[in-house]
Protein backbone atom coordinates (compact mmCIF):
# COMPACT_ATOMS: atom_id res chain seq x y z
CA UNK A 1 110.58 16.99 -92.24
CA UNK A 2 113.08 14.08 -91.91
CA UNK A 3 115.82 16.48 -91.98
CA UNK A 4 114.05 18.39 -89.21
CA UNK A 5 113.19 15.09 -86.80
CA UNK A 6 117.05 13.81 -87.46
CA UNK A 7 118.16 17.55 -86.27
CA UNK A 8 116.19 17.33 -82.95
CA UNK A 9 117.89 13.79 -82.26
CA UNK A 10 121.35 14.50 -82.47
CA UNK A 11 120.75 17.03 -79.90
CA UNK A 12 120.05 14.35 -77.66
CA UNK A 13 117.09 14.39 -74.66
CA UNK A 14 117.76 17.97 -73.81
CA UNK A 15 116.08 18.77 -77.04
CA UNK A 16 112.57 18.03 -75.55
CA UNK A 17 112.91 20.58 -72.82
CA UNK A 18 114.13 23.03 -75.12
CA UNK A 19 111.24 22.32 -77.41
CA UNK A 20 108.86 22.41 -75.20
CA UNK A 21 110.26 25.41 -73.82
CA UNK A 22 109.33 26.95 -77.09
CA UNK A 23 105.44 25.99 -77.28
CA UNK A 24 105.39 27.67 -73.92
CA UNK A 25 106.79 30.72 -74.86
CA UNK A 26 104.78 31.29 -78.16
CA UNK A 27 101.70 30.19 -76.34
CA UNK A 28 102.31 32.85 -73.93
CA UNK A 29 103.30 35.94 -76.11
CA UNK A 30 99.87 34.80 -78.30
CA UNK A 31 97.64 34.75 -75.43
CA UNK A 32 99.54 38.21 -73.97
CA UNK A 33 98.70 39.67 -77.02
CA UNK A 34 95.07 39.03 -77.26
CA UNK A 35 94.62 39.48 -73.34
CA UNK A 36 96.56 43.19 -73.86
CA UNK A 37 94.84 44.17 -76.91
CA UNK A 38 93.60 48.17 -75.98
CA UNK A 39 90.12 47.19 -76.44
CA UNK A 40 89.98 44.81 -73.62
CA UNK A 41 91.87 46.98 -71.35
CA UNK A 42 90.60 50.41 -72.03
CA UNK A 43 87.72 50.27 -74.86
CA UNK A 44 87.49 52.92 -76.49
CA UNK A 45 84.41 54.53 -75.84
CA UNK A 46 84.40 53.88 -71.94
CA UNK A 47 86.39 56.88 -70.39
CA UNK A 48 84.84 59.84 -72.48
CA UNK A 49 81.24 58.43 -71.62
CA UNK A 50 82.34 58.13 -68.08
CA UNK A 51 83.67 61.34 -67.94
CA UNK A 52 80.72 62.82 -69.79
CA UNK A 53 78.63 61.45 -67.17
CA UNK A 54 80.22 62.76 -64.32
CA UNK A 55 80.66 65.84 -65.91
CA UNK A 56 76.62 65.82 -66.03
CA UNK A 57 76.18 64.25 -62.17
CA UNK A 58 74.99 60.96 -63.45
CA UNK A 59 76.75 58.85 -61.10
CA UNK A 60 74.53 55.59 -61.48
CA UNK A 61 74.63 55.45 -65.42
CA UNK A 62 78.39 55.74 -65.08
CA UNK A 63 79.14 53.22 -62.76
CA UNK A 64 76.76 51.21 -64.79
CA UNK A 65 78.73 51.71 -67.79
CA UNK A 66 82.28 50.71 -65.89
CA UNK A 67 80.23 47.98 -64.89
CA UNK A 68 79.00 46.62 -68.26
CA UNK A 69 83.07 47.10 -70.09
CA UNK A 70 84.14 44.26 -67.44
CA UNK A 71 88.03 45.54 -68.45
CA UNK A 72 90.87 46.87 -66.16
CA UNK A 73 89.84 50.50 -66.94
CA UNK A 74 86.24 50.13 -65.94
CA UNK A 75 87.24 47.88 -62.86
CA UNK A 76 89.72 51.62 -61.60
CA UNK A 77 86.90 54.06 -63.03
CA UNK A 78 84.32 52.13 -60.68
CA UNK A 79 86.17 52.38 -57.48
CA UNK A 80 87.09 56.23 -57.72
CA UNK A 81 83.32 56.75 -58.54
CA UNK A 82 82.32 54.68 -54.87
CA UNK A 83 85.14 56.45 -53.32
CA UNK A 84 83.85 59.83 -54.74
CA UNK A 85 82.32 61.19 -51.56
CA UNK A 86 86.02 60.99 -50.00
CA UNK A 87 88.92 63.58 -50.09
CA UNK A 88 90.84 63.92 -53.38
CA UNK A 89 94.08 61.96 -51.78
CA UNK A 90 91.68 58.95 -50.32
CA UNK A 91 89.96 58.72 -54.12
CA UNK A 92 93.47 58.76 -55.37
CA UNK A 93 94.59 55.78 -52.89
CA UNK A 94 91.83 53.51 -53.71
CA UNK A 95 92.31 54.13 -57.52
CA UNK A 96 96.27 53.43 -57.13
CA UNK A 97 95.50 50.79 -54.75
CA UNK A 98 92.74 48.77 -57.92
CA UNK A 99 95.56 50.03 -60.42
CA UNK A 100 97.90 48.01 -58.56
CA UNK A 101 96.04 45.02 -58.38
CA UNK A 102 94.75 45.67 -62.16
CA UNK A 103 98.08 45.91 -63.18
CA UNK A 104 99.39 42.50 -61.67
CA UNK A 105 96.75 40.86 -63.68
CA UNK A 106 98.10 42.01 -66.85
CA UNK A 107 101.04 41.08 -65.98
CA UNK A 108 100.26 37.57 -65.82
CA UNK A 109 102.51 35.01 -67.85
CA UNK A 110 104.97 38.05 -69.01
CA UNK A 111 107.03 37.05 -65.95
CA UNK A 112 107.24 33.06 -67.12
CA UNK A 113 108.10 34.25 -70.51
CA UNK A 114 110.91 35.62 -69.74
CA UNK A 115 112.17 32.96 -67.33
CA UNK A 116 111.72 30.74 -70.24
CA UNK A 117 113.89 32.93 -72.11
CA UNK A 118 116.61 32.53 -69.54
CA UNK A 119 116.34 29.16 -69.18
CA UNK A 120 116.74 28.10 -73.06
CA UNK A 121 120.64 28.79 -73.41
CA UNK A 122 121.35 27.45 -70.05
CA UNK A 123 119.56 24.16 -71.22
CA UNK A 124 121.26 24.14 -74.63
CA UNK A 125 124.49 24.79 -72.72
CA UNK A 126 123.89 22.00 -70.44
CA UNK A 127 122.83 19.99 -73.78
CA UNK A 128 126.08 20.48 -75.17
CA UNK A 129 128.25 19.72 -71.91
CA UNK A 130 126.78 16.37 -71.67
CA UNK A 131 127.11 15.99 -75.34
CA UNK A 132 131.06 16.97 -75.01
CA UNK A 133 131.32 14.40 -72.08
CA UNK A 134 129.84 11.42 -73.79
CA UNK A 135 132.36 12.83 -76.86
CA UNK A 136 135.22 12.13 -75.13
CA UNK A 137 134.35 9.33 -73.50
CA UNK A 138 134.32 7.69 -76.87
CA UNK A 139 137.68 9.08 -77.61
CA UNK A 140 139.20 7.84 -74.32
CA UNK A 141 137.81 4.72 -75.21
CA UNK A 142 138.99 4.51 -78.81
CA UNK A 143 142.45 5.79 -77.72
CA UNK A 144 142.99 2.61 -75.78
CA UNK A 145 142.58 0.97 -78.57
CA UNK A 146 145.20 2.47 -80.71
CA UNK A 147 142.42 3.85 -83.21
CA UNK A 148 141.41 7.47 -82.64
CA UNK A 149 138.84 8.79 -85.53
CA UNK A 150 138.99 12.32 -86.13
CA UNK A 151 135.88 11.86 -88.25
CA UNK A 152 133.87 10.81 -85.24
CA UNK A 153 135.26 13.19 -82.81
CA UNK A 154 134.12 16.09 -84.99
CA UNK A 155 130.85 14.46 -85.86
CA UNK A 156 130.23 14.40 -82.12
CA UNK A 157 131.16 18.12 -81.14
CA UNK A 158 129.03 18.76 -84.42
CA UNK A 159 125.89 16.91 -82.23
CA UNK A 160 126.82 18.42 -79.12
CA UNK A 161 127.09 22.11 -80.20
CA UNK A 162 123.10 21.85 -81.80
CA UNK A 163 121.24 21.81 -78.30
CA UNK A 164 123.09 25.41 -77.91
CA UNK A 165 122.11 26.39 -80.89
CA UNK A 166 118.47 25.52 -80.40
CA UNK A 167 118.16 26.79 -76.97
CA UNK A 168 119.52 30.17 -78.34
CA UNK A 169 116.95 30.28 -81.06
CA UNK A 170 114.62 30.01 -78.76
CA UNK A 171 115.66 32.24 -76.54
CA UNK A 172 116.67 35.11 -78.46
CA UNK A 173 112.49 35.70 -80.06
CA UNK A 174 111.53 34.80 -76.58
CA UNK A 175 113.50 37.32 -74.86
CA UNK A 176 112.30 40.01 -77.40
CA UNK A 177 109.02 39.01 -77.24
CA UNK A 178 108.98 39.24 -73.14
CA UNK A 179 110.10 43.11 -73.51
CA UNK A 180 107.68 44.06 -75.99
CA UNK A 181 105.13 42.26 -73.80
CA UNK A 182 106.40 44.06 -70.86
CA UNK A 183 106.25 47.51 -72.91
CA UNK A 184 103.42 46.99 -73.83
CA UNK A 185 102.10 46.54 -70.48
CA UNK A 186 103.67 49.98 -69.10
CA UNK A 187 101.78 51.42 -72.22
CA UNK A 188 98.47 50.13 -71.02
CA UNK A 189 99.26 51.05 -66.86
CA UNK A 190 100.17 54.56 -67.80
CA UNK A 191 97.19 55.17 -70.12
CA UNK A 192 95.02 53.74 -67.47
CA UNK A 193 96.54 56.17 -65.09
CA UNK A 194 95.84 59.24 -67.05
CA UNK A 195 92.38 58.70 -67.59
CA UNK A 196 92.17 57.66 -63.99
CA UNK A 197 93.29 61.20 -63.41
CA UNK A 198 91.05 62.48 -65.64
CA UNK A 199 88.56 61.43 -63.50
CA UNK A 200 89.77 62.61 -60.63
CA UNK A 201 90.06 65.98 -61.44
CA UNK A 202 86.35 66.01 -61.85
CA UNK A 203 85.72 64.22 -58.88
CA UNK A 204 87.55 66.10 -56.34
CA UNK A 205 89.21 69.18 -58.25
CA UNK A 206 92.57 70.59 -57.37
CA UNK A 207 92.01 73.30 -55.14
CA UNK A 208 88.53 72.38 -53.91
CA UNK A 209 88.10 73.74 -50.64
CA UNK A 210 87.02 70.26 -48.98
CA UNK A 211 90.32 68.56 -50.35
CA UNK A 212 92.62 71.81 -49.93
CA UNK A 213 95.06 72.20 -46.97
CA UNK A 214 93.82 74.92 -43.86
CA UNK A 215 94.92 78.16 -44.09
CA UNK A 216 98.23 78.81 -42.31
CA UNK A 217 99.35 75.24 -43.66
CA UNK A 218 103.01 75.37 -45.60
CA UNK A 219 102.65 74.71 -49.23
């Protein structure tokens, strides 16, 4: 622990941002994870029920049950199901349009993660400029003197070079952990957008002659 406390003060006061940096990134990529577990987003159980329902023209108990999964999936099933009396390409608008705006939500954070992960090296570089400067200063100073020190010159590029060093350790598991995050995002969108279409197609079928073009119309 000692060891660990005299580390983080040779850096110097860039440390704290870099530390602090890393709280924010772990609490993000913990609180991703448990907001983008598949469960909250598309539980299990909601689009064959829904579908099920449709299939069986009970429009009510299916809104009801988009209603009562208060997740992203039931929030795009329950506006193609209001929008069901419309054409097949107005259903599909509202649905992209909620997808969208479902999908920004999930996206939340992901995007501050991974500025934090940018940030980290730059600050650790910045660390160890300022660290170099005050290094030489003292050298400049101990030159006029007659009485340069190797010793303390390399000691000093030795406490200058750790703030890069940190900010790359935190950068390089935050950087990873921002593009799993934003896979696993694209996972969740496109799964949502298949059973989305699922839904359509029951909705307003390909081919039906209320969403088809006119006769005489190119194809």
């Amino acid at each position: 622990m000692n060891q660990t406390i005299e580390f983080l003060t040779a850096g110097g006061p860039v440390m704290i941002p870099i530390a602090l940096g890393s709280v924010i990134a772990l609490t993000i990529f913990l609180e991703r994870m448990w907001a983008l577990r598949k469960e909250r987003i598309i539980p299990d159980d909601l689009v064959p029920r829904v579908l099920k329902l449709v299939a069986d023209n009970e429009f009510g108990k299916a809104r009801d049950a988009c209603l009562a999964s208060n997740s992203p999936m039931g929030r795009i099933l329950q506006t193609a199901l209001e929008a069901r009396n419309a054409s097949r390409e107005q259903i599909k608008a509202a649905v992209e349009e909620k997808g969208v705006l479902e999908t920004a939500r999930m996206e939340k954070f992901i995007e501050a993660l991974g500025t934090t992960a940018s940030l980290e090296p730059l600050l650790g570089l910045l660390g160890t400029v300022t660290g170099m400067i005050g290094v030489f200063k003292k050298v400049v100073a101990s030159a006029a003197t007659g009485a340069v020190d190797p010793s303390q010159l390399a000691n000093g590029i030795w406490q200058a070079l750790i703030t890069t060093a940190a900010g790359l350790s935190v950068a390089i598991p935050a950087y990873v952990a921002y593009r799993y995050l934003v896979s696993k995002n694209l996972r969740r969108a496109l799964e949502m957008e298949e059973a989305a279409g699922s839904l359509l197609d029951l909705l307003a079928p390909v081919g039906n002659p209320e969403t088809a073009p006119p006769k005489g119309a190119a194809s």
